[in-house]
N, C-alpha and C. Protein backbone atom coordinates (compact mmCIF):
# COMPACT_ATOMS: atom_id res chain seq x y z
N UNK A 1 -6.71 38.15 -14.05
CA UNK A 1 -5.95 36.95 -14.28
C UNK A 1 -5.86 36.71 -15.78
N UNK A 2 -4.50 36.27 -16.14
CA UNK A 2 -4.27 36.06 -17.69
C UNK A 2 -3.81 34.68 -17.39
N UNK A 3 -4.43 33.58 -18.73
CA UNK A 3 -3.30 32.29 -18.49
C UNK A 3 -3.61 32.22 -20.13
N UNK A 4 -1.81 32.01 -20.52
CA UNK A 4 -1.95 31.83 -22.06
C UNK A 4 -0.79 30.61 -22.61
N UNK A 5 -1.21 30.00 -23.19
CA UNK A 5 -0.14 29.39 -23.90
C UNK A 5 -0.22 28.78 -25.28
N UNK A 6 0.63 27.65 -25.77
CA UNK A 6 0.72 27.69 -27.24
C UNK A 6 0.51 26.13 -26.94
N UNK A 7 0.21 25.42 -28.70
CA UNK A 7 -0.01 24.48 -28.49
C UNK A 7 0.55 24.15 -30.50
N UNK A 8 1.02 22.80 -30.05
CA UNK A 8 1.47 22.56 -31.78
C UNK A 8 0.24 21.52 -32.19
N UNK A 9 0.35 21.36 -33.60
CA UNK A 9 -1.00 21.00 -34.33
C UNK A 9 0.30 20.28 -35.56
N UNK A 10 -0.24 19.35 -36.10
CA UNK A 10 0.66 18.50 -37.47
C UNK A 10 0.04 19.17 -38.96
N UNK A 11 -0.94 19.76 -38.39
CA UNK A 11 -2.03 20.40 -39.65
C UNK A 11 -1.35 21.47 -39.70
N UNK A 12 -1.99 22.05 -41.46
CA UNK A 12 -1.57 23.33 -42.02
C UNK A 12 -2.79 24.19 -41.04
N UNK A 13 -2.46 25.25 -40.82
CA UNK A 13 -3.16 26.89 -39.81
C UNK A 13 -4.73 26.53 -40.15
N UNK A 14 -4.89 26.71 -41.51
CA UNK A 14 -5.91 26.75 -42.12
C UNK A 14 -7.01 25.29 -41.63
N UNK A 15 -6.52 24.12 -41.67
CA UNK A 15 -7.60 22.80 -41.09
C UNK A 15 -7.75 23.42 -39.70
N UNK A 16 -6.40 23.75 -38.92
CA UNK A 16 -7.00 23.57 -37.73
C UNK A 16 -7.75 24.70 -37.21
N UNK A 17 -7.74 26.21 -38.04
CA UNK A 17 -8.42 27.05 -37.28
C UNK A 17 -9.99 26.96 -38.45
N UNK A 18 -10.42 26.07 -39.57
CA UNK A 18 -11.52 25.67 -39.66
C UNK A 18 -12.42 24.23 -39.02
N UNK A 19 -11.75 23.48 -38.04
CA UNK A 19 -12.14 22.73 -37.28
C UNK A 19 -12.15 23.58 -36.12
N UNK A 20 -11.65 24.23 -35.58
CA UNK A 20 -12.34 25.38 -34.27
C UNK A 20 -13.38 26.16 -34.60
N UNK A 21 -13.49 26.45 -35.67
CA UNK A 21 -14.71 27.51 -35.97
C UNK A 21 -15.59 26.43 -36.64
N UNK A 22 -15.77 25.41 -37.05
CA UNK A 22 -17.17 24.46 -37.87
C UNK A 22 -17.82 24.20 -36.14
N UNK A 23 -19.27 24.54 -36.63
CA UNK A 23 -20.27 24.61 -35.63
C UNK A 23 -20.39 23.00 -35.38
N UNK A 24 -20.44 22.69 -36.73
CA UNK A 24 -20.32 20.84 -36.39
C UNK A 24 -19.60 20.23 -35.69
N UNK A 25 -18.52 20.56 -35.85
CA UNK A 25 -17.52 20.30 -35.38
C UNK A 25 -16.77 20.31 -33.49
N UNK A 26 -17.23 21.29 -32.88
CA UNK A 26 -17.24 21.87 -31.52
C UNK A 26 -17.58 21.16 -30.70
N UNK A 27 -18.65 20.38 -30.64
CA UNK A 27 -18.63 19.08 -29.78
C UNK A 27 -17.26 17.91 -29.65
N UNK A 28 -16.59 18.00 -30.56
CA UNK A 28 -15.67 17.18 -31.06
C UNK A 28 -14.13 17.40 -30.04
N UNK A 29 -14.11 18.95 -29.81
CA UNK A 29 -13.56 19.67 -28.93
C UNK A 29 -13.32 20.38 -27.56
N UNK A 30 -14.83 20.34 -27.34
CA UNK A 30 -14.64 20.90 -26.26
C UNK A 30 -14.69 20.31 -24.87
N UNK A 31 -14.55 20.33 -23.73
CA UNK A 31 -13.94 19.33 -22.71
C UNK A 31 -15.02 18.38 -22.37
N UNK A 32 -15.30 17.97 -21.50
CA UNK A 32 -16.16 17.00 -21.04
C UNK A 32 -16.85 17.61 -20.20
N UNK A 33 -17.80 16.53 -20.42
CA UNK A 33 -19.13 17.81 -19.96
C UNK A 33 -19.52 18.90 -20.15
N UNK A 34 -19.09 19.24 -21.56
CA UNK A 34 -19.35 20.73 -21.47
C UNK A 34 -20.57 20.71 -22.71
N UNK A 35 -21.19 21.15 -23.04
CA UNK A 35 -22.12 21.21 -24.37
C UNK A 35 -22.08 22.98 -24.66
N UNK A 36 -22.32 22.78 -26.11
CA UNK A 36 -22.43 24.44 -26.54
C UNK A 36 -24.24 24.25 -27.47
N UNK A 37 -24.56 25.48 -27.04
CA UNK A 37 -26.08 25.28 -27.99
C UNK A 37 -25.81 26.92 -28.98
N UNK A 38 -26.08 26.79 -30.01
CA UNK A 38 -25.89 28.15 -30.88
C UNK A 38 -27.38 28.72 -30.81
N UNK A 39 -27.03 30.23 -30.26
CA UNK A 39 -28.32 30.83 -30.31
C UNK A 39 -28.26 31.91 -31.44
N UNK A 40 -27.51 32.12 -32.19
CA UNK A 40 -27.04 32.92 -33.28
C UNK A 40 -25.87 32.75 -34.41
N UNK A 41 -25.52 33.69 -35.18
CA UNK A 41 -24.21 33.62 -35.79
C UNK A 41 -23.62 33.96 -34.87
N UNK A 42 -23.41 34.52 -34.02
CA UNK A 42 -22.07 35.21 -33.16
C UNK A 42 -22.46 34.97 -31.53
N UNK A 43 -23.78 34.04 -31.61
CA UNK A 43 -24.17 34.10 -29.75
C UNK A 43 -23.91 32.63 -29.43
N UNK A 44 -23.34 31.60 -28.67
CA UNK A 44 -23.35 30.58 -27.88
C UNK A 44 -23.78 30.63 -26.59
N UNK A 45 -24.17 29.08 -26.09
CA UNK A 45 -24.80 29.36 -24.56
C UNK A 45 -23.45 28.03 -24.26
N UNK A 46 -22.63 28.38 -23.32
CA UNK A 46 -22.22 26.89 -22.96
C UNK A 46 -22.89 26.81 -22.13
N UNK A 47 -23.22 25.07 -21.36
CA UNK A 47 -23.89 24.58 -20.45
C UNK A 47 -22.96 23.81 -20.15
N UNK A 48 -22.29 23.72 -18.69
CA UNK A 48 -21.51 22.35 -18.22
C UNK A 48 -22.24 22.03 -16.55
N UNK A 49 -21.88 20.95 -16.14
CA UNK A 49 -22.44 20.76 -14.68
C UNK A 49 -22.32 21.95 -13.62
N UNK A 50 -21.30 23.04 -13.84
CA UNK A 50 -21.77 23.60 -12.74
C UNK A 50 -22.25 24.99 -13.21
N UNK A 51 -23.70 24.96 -14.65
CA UNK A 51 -23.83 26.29 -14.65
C UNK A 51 -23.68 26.44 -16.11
N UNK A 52 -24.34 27.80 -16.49
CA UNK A 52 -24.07 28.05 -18.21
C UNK A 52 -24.20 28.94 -18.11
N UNK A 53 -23.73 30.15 -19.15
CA UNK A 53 -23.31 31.30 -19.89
C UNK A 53 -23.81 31.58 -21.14
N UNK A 54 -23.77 32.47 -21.19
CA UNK A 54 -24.36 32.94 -22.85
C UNK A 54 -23.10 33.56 -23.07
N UNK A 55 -22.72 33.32 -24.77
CA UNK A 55 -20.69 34.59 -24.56
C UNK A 55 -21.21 34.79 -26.25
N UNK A 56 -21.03 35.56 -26.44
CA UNK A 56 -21.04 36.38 -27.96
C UNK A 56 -19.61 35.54 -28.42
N UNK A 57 -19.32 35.25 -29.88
CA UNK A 57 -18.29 34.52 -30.87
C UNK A 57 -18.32 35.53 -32.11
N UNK A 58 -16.33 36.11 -32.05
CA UNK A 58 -16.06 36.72 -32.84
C UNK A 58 -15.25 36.03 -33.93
N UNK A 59 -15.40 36.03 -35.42
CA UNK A 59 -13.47 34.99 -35.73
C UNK A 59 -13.18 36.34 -36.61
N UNK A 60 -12.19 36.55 -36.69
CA UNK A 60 -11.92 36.86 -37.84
C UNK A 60 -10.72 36.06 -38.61
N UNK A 61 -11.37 35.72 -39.75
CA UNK A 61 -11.14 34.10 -40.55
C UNK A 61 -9.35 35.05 -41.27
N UNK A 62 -9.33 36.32 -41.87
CA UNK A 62 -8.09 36.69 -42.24
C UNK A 62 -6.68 36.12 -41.18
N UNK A 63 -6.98 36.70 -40.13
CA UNK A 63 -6.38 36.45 -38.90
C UNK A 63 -5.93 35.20 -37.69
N UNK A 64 -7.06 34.01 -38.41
CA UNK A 64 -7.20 32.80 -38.26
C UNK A 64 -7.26 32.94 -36.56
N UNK A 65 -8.54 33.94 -36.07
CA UNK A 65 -8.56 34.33 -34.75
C UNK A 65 -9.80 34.07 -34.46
N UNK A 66 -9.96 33.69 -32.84
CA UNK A 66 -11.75 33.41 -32.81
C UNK A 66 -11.70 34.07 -31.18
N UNK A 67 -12.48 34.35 -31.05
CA UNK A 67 -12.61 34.92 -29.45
C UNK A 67 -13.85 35.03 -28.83
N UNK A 68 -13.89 34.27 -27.65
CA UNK A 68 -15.03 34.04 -27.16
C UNK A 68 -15.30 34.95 -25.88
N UNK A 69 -16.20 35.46 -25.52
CA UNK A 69 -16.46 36.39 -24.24
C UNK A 69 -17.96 36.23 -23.51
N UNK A 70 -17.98 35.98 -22.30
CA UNK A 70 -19.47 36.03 -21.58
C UNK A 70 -19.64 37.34 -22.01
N UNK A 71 -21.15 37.22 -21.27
CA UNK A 71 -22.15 38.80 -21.49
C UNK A 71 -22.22 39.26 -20.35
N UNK A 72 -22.35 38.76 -19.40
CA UNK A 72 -22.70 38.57 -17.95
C UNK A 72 -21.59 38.55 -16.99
N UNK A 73 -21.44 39.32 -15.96
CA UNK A 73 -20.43 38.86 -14.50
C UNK A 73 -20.43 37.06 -14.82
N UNK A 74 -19.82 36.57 -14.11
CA UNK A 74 -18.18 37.09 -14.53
C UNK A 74 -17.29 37.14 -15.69
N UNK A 75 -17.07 38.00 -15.81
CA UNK A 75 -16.62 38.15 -17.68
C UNK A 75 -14.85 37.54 -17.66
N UNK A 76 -15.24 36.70 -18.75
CA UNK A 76 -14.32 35.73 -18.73
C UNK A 76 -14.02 36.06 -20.49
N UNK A 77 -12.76 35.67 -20.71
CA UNK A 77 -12.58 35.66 -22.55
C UNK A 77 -11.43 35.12 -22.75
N UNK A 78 -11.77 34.40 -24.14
CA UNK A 78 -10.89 33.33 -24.54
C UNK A 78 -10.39 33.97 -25.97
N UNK A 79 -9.27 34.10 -26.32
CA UNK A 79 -9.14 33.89 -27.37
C UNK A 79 -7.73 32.81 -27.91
N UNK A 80 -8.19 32.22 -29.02
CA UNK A 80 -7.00 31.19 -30.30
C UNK A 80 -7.06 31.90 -31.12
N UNK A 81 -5.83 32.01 -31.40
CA UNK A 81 -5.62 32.33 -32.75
C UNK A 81 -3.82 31.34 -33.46
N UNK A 82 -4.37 31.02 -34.74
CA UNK A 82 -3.90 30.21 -35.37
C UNK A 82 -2.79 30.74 -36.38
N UNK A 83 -1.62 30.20 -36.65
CA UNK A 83 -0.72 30.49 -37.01
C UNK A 83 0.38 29.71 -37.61
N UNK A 84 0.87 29.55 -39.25
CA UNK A 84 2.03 28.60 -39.67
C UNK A 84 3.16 28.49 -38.95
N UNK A 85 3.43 27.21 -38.26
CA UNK A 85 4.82 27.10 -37.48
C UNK A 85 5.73 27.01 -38.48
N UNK A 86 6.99 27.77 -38.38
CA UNK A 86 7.95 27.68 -39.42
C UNK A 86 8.38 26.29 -39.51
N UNK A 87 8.32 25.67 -38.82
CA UNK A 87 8.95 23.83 -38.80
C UNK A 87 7.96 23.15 -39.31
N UNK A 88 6.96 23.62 -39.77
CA UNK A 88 5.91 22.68 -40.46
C UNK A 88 4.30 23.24 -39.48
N UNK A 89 3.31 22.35 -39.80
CA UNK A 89 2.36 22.36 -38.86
C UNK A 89 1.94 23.67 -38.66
N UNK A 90 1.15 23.97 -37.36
CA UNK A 90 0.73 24.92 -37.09
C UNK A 90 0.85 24.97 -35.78
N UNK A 91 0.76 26.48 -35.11
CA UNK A 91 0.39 26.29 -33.67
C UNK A 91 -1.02 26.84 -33.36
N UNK A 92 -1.42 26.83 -32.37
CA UNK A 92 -2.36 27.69 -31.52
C UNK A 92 -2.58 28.42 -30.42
N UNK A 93 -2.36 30.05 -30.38
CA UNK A 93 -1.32 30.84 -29.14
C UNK A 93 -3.22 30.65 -28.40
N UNK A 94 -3.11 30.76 -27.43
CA UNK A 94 -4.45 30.49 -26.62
C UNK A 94 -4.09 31.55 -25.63
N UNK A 95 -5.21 32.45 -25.14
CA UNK A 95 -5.08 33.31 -23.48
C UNK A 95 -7.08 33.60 -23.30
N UNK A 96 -6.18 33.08 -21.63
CA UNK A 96 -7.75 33.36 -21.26
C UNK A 96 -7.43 34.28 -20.14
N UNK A 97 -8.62 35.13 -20.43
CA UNK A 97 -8.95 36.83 -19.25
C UNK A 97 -9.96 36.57 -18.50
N UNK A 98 -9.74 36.92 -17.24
CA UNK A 98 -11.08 37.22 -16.31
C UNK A 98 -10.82 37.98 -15.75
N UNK A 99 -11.96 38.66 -15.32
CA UNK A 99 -12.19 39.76 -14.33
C UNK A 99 -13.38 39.51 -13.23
N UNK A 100 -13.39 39.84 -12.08
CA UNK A 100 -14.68 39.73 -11.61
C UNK A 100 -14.93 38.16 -11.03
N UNK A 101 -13.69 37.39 -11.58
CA UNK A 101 -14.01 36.06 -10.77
C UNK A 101 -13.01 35.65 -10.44
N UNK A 102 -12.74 34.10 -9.44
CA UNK A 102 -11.61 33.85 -8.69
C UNK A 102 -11.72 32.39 -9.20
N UNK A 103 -10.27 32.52 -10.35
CA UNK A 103 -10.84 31.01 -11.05
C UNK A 103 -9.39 30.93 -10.56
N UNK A 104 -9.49 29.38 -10.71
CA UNK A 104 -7.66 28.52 -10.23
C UNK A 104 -6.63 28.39 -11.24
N UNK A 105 -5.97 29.17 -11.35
CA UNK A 105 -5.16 28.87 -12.38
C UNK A 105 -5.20 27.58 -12.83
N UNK A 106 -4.62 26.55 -12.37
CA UNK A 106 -4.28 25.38 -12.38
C UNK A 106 -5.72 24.74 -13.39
N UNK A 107 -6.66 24.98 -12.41
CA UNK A 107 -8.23 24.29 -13.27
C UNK A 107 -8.19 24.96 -14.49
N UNK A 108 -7.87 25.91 -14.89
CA UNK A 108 -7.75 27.32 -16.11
C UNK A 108 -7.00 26.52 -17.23
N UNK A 109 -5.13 25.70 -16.56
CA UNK A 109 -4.99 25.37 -17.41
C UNK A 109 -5.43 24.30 -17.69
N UNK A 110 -5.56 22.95 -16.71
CA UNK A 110 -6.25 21.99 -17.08
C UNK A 110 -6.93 21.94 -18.51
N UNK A 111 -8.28 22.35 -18.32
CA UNK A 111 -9.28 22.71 -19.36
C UNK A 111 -8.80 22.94 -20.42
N UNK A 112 -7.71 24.05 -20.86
CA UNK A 112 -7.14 24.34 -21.65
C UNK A 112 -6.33 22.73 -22.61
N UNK A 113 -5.45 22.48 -21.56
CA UNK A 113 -4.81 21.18 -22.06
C UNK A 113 -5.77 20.40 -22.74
N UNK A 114 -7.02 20.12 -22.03
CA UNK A 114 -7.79 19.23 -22.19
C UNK A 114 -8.60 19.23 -23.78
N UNK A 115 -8.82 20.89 -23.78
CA UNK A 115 -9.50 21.34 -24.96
C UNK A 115 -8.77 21.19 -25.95
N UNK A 116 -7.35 21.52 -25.78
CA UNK A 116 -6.79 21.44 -27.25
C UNK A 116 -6.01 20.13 -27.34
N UNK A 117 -5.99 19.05 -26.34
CA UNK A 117 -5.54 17.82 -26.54
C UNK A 117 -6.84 17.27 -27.82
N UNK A 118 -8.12 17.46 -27.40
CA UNK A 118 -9.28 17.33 -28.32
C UNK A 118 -9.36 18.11 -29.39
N UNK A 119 -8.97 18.88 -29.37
CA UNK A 119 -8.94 19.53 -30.67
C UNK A 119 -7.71 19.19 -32.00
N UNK A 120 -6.54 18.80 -30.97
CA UNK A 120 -5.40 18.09 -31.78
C UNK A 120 -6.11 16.77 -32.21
N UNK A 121 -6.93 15.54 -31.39
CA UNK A 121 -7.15 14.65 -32.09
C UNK A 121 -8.27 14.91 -32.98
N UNK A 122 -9.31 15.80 -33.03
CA UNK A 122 -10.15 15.94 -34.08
C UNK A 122 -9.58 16.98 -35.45
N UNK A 123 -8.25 17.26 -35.27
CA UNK A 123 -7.72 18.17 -37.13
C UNK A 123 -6.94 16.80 -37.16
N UNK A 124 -6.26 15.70 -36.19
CA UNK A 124 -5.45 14.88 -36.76
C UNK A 124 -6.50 13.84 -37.44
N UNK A 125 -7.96 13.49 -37.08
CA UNK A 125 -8.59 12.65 -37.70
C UNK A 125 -9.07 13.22 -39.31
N UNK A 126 -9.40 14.99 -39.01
CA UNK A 126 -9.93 15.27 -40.32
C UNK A 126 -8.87 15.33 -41.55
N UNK A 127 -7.41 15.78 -40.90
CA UNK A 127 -6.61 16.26 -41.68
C UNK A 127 -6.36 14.83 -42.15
N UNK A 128 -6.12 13.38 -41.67
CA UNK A 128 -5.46 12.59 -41.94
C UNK A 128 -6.72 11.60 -42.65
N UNK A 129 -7.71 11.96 -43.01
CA UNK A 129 -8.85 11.00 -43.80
C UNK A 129 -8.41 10.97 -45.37
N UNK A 130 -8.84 10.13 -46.05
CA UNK A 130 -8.48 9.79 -47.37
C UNK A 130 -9.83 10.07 -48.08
């Protein structure tokens, strides 16, 4: 299963794909109920109510790309990557992969919406501070 889509941002590429990657920052973003604990430079554990994962975190900052992957069945992977919209702003092309599990599309995109609805209001609070 692939589900991917795009998302616009009012910020230049650069705020919004360094508010996805600030470790500080990630709580700020990610859906409800979900918590992330850092067990490394490149290891996260998410924990949400039904269950947690450990997923290795790649970015490469040239590319304004970050990609997240479990370690474990069921291997699931996310990647954003960030990009200047010619009309201004930025976007964020998003696709998530699984294998090995039977997730709902629909809940797939949910989450998605949800994540980067939060992530649009946390680059519009940082980008727009004085």
């Amino acid at each position: 299963m692939e589900i991917s889509d795009r998302y616009g941002f009012h910020a230049p590429s650069e705020v919004v794909f360094n508010n996805l990657t600030d470790p500080d920052r990630v709580y700020r973003w990610l859906p409800f109920g979900v918590r992330m604990q850092w067990r490394g430079p490149d290891r996260v554990r998410f924990v949400s109510p039904i269950g947690s994962t450990e997923c290795q975190v790649d970015r490469v900052v040239e590319e304004k790309r970050m990609t997240v992957r479990t370690l474990k069945p069921p291997y699931v992977e996310g990647t954003a990557r960030v990009e200047d919209d010619p009309a201004g702003g930025s976007r964020v092309h998003v696709a998530v992969n699984a294998e090995g599990v039977n997730l709902d599309p629909e809940n797939v995109r949910t989450v998605l919406d949800e994540t980067m609805h939060h992530l649009c209001g946390d680059v519009d609070d940082n980008f727009n501070t004085s």
